[in-house]
N, C-alpha and C. Protein backbone atom coordinates (compact mmCIF):
# COMPACT_ATOMS: atom_id res chain seq x y z
N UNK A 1 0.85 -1.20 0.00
CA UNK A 1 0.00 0.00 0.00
C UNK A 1 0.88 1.24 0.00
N UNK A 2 1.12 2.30 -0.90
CA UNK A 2 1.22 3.51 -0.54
C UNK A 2 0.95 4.37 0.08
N UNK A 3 1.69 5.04 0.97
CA UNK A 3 1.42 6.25 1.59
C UNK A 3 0.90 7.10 0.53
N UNK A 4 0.09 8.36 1.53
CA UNK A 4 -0.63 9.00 0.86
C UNK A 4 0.85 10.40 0.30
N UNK A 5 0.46 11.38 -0.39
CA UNK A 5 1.96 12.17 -0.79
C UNK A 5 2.50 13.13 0.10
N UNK A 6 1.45 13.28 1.07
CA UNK A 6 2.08 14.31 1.68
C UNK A 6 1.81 13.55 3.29
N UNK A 7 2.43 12.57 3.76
CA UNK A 7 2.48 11.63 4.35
C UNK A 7 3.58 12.46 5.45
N UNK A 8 4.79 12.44 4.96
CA UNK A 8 6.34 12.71 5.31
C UNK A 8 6.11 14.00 5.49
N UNK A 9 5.20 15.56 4.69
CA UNK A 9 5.05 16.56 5.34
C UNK A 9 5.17 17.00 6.67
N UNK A 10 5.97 18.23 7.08
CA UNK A 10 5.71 18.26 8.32
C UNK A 10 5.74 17.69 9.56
N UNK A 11 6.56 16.21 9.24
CA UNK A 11 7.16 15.72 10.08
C UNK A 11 8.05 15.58 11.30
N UNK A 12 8.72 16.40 10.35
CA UNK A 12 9.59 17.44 11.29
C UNK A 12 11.20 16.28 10.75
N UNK A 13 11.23 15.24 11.40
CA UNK A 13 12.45 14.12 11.33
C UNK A 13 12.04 12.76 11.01
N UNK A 14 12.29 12.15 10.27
CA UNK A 14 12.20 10.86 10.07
C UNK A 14 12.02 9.97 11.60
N UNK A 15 11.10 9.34 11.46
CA UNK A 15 11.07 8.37 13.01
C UNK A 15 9.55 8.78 13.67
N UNK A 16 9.33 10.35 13.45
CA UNK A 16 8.08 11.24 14.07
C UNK A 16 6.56 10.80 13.90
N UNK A 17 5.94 10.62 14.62
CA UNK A 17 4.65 9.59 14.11
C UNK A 17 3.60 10.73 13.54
N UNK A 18 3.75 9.96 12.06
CA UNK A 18 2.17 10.84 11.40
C UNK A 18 0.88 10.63 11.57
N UNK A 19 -0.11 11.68 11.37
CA UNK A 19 -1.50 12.00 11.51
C UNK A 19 -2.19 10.36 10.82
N UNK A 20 -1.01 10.47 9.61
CA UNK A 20 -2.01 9.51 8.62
C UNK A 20 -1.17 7.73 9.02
N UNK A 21 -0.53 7.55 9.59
CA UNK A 21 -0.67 6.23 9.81
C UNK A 21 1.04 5.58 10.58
N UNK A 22 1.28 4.55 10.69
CA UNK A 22 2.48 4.36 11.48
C UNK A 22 4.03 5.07 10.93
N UNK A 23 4.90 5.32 11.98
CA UNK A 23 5.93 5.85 11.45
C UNK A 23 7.07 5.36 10.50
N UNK A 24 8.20 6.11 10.02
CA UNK A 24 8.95 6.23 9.13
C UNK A 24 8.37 4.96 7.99
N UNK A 25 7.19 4.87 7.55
CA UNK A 25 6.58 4.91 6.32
C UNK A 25 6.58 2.81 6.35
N UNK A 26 6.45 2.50 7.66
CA UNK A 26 6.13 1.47 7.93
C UNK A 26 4.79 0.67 7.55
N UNK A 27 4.47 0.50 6.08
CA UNK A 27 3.20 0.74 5.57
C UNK A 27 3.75 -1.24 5.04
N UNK A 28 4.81 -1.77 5.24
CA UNK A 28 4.76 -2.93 4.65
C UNK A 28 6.38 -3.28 5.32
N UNK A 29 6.56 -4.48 5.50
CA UNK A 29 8.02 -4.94 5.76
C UNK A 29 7.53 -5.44 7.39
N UNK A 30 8.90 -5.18 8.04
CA UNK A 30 8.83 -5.37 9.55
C UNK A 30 8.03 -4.66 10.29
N UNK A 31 7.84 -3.13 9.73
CA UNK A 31 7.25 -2.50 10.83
C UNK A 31 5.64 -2.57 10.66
N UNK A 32 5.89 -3.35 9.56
CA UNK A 32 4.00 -3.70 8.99
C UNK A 32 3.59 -4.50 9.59
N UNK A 33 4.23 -5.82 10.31
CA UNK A 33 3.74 -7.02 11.35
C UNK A 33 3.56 -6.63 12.09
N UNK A 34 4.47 -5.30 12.72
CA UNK A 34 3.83 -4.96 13.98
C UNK A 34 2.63 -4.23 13.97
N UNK A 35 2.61 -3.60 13.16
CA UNK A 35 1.08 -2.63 12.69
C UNK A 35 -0.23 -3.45 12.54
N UNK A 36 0.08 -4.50 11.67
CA UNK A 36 -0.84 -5.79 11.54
C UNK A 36 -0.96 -6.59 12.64
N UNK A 37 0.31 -6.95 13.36
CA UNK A 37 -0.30 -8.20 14.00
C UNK A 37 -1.21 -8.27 15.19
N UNK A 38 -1.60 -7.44 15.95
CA UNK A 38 -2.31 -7.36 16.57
C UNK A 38 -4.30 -7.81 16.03
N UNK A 39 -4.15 -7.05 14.33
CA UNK A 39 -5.13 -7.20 13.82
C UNK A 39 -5.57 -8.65 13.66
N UNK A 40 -4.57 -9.52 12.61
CA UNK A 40 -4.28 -10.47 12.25
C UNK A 40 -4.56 -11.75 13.69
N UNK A 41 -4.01 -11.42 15.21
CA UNK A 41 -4.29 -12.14 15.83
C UNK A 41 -5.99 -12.10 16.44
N UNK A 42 -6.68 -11.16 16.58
CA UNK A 42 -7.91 -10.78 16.36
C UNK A 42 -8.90 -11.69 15.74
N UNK A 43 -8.31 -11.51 14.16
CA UNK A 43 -9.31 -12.16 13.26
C UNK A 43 -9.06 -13.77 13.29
N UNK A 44 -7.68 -14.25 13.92
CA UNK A 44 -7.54 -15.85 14.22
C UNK A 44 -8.15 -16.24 14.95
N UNK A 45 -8.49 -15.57 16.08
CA UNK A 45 -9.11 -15.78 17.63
C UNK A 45 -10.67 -16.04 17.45
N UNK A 46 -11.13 -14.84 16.77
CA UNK A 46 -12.56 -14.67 16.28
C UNK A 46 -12.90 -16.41 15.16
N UNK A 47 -12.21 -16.73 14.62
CA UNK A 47 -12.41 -17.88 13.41
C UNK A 47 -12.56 -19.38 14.49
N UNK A 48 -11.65 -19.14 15.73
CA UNK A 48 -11.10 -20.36 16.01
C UNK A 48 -12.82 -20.79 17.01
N UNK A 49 -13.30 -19.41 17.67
CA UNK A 49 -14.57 -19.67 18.06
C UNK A 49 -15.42 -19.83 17.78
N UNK A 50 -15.72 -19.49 16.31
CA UNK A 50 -16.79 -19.99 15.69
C UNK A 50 -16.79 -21.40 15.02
N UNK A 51 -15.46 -21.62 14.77
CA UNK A 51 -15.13 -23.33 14.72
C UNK A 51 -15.71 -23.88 15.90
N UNK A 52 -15.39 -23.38 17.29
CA UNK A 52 -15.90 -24.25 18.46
C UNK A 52 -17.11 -23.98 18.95
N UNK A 53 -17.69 -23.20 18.11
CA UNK A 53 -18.89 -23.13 18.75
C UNK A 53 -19.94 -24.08 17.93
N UNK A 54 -19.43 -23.74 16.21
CA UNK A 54 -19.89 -24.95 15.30
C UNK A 54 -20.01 -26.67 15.76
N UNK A 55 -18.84 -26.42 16.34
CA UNK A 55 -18.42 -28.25 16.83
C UNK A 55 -19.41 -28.74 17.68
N UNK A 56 -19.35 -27.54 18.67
CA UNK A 56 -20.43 -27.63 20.03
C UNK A 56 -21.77 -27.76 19.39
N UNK A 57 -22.47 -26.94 18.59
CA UNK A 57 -23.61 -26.75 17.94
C UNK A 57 -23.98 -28.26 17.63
N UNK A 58 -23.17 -29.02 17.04
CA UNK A 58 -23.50 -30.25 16.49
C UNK A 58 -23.25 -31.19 17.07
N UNK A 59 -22.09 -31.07 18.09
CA UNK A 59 -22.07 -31.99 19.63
C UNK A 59 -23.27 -32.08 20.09
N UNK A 60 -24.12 -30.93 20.45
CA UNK A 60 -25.40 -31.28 20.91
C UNK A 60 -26.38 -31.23 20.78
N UNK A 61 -26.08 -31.17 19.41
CA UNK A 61 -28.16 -32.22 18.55
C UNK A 61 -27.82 -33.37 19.04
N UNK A 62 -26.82 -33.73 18.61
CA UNK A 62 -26.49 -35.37 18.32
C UNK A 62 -25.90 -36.26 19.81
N UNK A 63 -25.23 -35.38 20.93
CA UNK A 63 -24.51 -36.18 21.32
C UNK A 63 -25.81 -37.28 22.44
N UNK A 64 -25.49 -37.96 22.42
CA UNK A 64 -26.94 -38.85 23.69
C UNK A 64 -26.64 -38.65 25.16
N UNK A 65 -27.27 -38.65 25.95
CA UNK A 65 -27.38 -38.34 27.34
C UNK A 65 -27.18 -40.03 27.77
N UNK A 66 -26.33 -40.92 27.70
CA UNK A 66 -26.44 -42.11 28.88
C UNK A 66 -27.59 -43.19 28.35
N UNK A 67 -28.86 -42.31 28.07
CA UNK A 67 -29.89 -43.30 28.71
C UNK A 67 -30.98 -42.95 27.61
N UNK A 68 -32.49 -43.76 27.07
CA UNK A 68 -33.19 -43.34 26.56
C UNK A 68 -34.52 -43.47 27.23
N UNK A 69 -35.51 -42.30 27.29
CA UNK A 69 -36.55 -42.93 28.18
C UNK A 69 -37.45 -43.90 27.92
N UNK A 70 -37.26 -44.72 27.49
CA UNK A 70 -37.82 -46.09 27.36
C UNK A 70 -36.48 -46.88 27.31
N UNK A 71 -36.82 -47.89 28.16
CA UNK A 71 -35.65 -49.13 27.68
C UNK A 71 -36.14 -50.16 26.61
N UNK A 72 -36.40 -49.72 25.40
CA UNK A 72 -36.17 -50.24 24.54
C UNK A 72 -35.66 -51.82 23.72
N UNK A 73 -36.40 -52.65 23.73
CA UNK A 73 -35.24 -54.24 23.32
C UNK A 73 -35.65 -54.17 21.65
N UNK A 74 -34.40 -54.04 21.01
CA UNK A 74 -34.86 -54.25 19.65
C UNK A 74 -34.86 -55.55 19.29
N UNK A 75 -33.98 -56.96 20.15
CA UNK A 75 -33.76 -58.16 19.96
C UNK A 75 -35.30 -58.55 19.80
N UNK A 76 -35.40 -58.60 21.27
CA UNK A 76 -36.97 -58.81 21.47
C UNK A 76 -37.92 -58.73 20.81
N UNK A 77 -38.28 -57.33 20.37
CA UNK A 77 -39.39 -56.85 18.85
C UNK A 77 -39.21 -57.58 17.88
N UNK A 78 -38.04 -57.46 17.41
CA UNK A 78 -37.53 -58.11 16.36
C UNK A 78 -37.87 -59.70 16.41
N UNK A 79 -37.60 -59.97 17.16
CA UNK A 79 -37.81 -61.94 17.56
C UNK A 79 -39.42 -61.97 17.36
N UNK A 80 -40.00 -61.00 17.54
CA UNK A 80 -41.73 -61.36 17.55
C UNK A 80 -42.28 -60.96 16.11
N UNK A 81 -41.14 -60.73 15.40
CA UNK A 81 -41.53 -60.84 13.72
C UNK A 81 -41.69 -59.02 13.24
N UNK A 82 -41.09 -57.82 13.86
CA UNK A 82 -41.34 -56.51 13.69
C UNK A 82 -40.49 -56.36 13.09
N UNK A 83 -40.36 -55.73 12.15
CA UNK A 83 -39.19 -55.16 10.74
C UNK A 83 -38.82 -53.71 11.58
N UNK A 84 -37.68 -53.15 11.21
CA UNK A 84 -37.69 -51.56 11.25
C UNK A 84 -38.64 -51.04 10.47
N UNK A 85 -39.13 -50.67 9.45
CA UNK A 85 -40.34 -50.19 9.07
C UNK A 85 -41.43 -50.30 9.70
N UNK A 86 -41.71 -51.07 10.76
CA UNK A 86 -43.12 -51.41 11.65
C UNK A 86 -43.11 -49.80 12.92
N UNK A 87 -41.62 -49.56 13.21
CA UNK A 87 -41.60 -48.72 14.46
C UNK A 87 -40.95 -47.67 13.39
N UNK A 88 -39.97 -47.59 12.68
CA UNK A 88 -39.86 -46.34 12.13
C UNK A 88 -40.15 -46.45 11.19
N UNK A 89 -41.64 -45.21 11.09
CA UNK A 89 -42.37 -45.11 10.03
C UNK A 89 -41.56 -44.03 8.93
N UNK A 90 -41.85 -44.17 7.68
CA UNK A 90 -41.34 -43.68 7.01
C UNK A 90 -40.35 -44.42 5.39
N UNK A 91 -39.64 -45.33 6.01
CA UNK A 91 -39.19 -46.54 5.45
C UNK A 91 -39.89 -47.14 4.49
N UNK A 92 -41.02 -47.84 4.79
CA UNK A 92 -41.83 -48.60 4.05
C UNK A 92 -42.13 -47.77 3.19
N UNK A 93 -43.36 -46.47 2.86
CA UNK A 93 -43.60 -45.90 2.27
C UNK A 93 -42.99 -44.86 1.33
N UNK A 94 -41.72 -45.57 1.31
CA UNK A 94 -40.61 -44.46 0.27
C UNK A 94 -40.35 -43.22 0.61
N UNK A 95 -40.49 -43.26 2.35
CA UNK A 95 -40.16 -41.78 3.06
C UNK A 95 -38.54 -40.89 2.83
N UNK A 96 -38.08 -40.11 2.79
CA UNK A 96 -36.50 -39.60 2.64
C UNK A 96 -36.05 -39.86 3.81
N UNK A 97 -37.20 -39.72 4.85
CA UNK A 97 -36.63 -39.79 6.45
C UNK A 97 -37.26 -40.40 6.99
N UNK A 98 -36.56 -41.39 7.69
CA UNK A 98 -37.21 -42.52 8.52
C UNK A 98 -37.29 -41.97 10.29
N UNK A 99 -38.61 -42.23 10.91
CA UNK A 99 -39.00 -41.74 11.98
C UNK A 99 -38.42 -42.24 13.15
N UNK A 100 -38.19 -41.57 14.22
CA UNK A 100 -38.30 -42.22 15.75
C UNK A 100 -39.72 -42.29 16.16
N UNK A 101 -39.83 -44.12 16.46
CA UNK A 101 -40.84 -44.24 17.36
C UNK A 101 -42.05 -43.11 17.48
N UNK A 102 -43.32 -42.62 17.64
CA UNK A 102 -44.36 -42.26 18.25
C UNK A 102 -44.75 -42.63 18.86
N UNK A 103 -45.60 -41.65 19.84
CA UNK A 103 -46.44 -42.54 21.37
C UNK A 103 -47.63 -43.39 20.39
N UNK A 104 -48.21 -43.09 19.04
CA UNK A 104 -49.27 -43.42 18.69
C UNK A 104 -48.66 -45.24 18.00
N UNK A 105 -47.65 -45.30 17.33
CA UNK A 105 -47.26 -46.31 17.26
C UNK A 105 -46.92 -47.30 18.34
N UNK A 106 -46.52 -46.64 19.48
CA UNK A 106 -46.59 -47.88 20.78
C UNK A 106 -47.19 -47.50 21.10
N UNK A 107 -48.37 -47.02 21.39
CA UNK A 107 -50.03 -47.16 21.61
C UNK A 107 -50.75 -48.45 20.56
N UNK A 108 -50.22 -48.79 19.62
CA UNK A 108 -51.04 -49.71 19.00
C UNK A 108 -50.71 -51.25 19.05
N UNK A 109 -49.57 -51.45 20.27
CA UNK A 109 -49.34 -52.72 20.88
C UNK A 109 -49.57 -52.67 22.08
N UNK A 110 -49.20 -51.66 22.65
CA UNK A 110 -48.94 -50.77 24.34
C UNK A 110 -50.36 -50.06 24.72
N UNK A 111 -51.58 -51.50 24.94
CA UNK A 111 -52.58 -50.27 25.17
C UNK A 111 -53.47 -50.50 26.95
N UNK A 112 -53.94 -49.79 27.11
CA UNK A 112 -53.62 -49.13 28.41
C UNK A 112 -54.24 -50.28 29.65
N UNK A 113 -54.71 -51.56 28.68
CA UNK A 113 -54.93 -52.69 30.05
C UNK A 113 -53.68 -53.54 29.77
N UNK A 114 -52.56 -53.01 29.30
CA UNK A 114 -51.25 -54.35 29.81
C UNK A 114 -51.21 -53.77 30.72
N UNK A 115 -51.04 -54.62 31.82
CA UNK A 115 -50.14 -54.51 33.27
C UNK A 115 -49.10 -54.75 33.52
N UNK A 116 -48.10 -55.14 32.52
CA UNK A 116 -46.79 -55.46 32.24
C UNK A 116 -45.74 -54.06 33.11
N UNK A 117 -45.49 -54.16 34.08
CA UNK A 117 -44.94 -53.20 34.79
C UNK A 117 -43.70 -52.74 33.99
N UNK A 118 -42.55 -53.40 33.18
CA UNK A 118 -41.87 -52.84 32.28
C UNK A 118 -42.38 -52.13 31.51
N UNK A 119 -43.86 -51.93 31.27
CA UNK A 119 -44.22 -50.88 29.83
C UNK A 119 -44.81 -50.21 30.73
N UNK A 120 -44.72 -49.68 31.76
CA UNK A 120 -45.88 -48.76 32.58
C UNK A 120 -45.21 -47.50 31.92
N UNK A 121 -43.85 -47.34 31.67
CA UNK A 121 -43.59 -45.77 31.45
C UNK A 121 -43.96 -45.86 30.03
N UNK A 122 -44.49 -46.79 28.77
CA UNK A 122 -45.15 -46.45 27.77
C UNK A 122 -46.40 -46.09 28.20
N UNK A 123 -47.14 -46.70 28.78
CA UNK A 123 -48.56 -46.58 29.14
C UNK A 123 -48.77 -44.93 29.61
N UNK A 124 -47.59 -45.05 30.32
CA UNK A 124 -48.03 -43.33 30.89
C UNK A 124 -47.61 -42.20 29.85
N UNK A 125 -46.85 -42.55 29.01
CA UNK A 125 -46.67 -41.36 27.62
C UNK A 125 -48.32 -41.57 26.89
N UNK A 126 -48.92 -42.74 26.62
CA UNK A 126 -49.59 -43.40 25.92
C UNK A 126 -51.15 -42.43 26.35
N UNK A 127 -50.92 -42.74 28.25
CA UNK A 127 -52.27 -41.89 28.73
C UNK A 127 -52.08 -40.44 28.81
N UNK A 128 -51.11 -40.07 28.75
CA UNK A 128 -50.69 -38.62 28.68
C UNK A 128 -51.06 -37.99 27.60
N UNK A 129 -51.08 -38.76 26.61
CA UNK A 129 -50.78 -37.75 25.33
C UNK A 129 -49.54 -37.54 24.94
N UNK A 130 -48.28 -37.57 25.47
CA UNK A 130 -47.16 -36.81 25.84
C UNK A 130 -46.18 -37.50 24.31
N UNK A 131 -45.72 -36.82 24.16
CA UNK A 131 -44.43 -37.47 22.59
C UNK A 131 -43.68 -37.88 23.75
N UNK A 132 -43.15 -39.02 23.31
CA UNK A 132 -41.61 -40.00 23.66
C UNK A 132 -40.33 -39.11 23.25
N UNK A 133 -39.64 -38.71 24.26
CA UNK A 133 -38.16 -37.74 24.03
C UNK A 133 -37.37 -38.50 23.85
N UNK A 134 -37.49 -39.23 23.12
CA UNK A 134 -36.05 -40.06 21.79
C UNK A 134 -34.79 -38.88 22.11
N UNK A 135 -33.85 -39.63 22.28
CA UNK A 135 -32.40 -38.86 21.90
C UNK A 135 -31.80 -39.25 20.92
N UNK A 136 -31.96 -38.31 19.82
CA UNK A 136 -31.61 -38.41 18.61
C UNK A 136 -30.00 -38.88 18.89
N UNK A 137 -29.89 -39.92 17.83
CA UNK A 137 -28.05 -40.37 17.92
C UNK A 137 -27.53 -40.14 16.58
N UNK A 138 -28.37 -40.88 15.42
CA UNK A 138 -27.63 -40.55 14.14
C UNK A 138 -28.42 -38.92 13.20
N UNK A 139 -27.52 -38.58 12.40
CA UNK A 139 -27.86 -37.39 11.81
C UNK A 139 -26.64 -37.06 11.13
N UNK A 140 -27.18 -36.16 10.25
CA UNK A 140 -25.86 -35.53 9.12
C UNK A 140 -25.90 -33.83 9.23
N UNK A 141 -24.88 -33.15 8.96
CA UNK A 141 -24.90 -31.77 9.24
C UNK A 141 -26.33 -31.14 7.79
N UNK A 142 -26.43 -29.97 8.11
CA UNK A 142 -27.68 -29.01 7.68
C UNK A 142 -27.50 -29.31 6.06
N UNK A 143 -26.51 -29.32 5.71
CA UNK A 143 -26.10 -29.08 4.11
C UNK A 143 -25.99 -30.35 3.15
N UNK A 144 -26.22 -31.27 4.16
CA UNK A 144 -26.09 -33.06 3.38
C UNK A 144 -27.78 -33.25 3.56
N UNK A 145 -27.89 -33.88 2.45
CA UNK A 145 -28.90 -34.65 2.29
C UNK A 145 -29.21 -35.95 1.81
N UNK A 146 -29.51 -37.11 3.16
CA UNK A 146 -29.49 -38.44 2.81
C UNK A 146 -31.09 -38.90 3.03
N UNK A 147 -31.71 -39.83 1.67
CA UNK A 147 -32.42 -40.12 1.73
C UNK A 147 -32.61 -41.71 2.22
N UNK A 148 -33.23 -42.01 3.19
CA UNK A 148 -34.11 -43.24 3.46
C UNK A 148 -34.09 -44.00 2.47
N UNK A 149 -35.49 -43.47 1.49
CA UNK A 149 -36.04 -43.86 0.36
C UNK A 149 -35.01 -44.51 -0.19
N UNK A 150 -33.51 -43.43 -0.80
CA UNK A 150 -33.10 -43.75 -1.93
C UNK A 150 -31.87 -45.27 -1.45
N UNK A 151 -31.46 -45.14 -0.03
CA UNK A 151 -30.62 -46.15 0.06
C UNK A 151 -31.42 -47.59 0.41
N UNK A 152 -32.83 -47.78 1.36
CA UNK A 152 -33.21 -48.74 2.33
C UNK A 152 -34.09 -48.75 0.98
N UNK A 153 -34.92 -47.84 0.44
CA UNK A 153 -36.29 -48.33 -0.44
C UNK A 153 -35.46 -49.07 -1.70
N UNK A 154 -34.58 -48.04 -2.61
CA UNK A 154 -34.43 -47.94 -3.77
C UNK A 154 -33.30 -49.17 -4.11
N UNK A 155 -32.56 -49.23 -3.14
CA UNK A 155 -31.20 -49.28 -3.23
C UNK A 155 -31.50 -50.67 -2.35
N UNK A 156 -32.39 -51.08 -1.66
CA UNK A 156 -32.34 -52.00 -0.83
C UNK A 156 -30.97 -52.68 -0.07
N UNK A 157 -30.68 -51.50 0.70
CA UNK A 157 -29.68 -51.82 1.54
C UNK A 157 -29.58 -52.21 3.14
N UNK A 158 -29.55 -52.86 3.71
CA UNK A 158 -29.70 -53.31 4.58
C UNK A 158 -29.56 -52.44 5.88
N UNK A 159 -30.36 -52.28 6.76
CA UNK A 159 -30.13 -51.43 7.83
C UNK A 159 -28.99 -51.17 8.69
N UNK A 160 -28.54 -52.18 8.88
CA UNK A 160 -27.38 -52.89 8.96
C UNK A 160 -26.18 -52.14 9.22
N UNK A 161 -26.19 -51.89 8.09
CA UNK A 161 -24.92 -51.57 7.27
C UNK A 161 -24.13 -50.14 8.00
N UNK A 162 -25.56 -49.45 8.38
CA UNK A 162 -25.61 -48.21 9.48
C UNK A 162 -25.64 -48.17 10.74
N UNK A 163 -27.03 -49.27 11.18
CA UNK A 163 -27.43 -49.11 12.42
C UNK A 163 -26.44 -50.28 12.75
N UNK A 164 -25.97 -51.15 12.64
CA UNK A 164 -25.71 -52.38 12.94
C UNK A 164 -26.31 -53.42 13.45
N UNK A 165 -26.39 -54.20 13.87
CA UNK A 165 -27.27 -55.59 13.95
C UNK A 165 -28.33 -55.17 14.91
N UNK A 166 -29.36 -54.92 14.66
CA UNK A 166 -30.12 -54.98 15.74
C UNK A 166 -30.81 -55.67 16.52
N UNK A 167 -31.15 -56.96 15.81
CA UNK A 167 -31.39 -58.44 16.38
C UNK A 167 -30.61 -59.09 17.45
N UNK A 168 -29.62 -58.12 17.85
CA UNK A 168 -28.42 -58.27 19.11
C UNK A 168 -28.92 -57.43 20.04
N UNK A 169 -29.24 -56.58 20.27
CA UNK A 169 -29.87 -55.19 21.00
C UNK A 169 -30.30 -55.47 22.04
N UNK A 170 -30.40 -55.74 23.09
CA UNK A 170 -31.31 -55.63 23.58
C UNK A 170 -31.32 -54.37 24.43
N UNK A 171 -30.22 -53.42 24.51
CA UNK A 171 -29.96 -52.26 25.44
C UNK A 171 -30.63 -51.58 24.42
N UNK A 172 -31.12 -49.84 24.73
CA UNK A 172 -31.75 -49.06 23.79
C UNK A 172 -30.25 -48.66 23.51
N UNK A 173 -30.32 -47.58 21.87
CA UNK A 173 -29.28 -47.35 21.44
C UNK A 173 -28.95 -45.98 22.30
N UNK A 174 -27.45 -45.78 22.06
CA UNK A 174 -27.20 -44.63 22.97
C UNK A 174 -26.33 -44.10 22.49
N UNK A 175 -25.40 -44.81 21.13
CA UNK A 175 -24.81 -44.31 20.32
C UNK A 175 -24.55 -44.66 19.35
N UNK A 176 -24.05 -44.39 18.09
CA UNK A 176 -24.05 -45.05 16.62
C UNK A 176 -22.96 -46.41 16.75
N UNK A 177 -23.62 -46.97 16.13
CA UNK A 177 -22.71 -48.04 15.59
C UNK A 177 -21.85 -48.52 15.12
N UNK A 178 -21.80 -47.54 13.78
CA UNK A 178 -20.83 -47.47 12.82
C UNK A 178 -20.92 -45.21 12.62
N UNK A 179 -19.74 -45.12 12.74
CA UNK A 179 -19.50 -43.20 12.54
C UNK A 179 -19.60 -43.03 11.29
N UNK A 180 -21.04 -41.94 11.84
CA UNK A 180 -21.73 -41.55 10.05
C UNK A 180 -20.93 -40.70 9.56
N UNK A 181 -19.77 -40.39 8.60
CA UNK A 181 -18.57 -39.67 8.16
C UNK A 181 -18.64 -39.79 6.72
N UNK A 182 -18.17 -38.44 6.41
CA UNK A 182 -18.12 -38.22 4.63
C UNK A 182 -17.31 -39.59 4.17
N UNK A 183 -16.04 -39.53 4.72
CA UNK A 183 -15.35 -40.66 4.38
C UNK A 183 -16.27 -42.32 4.36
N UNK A 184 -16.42 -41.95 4.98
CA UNK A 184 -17.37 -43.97 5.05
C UNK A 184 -18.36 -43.66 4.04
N UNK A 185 -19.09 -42.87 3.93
CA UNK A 185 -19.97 -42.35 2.99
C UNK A 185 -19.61 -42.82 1.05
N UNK A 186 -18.64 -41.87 0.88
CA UNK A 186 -17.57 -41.88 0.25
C UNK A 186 -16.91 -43.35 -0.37
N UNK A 187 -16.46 -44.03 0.46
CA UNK A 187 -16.01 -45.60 0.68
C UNK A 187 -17.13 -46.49 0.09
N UNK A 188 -18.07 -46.36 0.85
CA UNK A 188 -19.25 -47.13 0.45
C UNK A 188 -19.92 -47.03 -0.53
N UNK A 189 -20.13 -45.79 -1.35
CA UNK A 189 -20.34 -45.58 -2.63
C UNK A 189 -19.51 -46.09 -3.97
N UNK A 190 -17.90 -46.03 -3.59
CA UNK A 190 -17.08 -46.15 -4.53
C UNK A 190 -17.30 -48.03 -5.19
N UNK A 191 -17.65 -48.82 -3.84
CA UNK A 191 -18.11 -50.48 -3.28
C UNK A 191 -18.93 -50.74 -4.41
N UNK A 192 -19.90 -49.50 -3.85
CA UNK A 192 -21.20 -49.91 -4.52
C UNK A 192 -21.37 -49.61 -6.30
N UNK A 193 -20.00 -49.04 -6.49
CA UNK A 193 -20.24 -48.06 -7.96
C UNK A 193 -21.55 -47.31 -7.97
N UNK A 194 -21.82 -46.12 -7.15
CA UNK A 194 -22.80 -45.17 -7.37
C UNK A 194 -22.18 -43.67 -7.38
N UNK A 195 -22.81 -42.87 -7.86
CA UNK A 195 -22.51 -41.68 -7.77
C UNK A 195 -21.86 -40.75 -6.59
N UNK A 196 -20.55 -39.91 -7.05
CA UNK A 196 -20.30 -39.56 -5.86
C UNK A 196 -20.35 -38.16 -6.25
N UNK A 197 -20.72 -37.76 -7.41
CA UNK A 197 -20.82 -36.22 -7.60
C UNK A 197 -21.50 -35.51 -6.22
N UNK A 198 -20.74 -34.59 -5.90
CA UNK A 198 -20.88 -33.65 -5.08
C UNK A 198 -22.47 -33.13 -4.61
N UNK A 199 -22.90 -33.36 -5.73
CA UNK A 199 -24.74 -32.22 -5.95
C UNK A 199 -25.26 -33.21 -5.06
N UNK A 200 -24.70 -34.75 -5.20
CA UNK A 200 -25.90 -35.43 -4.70
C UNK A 200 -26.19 -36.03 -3.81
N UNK A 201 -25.53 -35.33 -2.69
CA UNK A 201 -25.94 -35.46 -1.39
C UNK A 201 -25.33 -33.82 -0.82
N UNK A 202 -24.82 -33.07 -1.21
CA UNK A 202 -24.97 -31.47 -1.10
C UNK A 202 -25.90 -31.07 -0.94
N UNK A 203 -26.53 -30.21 -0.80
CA UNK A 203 -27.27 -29.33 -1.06
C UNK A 203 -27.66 -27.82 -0.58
């Protein structure tokens, strides 16, 4: 950057600090880091928090609390002949997004004369009215878009492959199975020979 021309005016001696900006014409070189760096460390500081606040942001949609309020057996369900499509709706019907559980879906096994003391805390979402607070575990950031439909409907891929065996389960889930990551993403496409253009899971 150039000084302006009449910069050095009136200075009086070389070294003398001007009106218009740092002295003896320190506009670039050594005496420019020092002029800058203060700025420069500013705008690093400012970047590095919005990185951590991003991280945090998505730490806690996703991260699970311990425990889910229902104890959950997927072995169990599963052993009595229930598909994932039976509890998460969405699946079957060529949904993009497959559901957590509803009180109205375990209301339609869970109804209010079992006395089964393990389902009393369904029964009481069930007589409440109340939605089931699922802790969401899997998910992809705001800007990806993965469809249900196109891998489980279209693609008939095994649940599996994500959730991992669930016919083993009998704890509720509390964390992913396999880490949902561009890279595995990525990997598994190349397997499968499908598209990895950018658009199509961008958006």
């Amino acid at each position: 950057m150039t000084p302006p021309a009449d910069y050095h005016k009136n200075d009086g001696q070389r070294g003398q600090k001007s009106a218009y900006g740092p002295p003896n014409g320190q506009w670039a070189g050594g005496g420019g880091k020092r002029f800058y760096g203060p700025v420069l460390v500013l705008y690093g500081a400012a970047i590095i928090v919005l990185l951590l606040g991003a991280a945090f942001y998505a730490y806690s949609r996703l991260a699970p609390a311990g425990s889910q309020p229902i104890a959950y057996n997927h072995k169990k369900h599963l052993a009595l002949g229930l598909e994932c499509s039976s509890c998460h709706l969405g699946i079957a019907d060529g949904r993009a997004h497959a559901r957590l559980p509803s009180v109205e879906v375990c209301a339609a096994c869970h109804s209010s004369e079992d006395e089964n003391p393990r389902t009393k805390v369904i029964r009481d979402y069930v007589s409440g009215n109340k939605p089931i607070p699922w802790k969401k575990i899997y998910g992809v950031p705001d800007h990806v878009y993965f469809s249900h439909r196109r891998h489980a409907g279209l693609g008939k891929l095994d649940c599996a492959l994500c959730h991992g065996d669930m016919s083993k389960a009998e704890a509720p889930v509390t964390k992913q199975a396999e880490k949902i990551t561009m890279a595995r993403c990525i990997d598994c496409h190349h397997k499968l020979k499908v598209t990895t253009d950018c658009i199509a899971c961008h958006r």
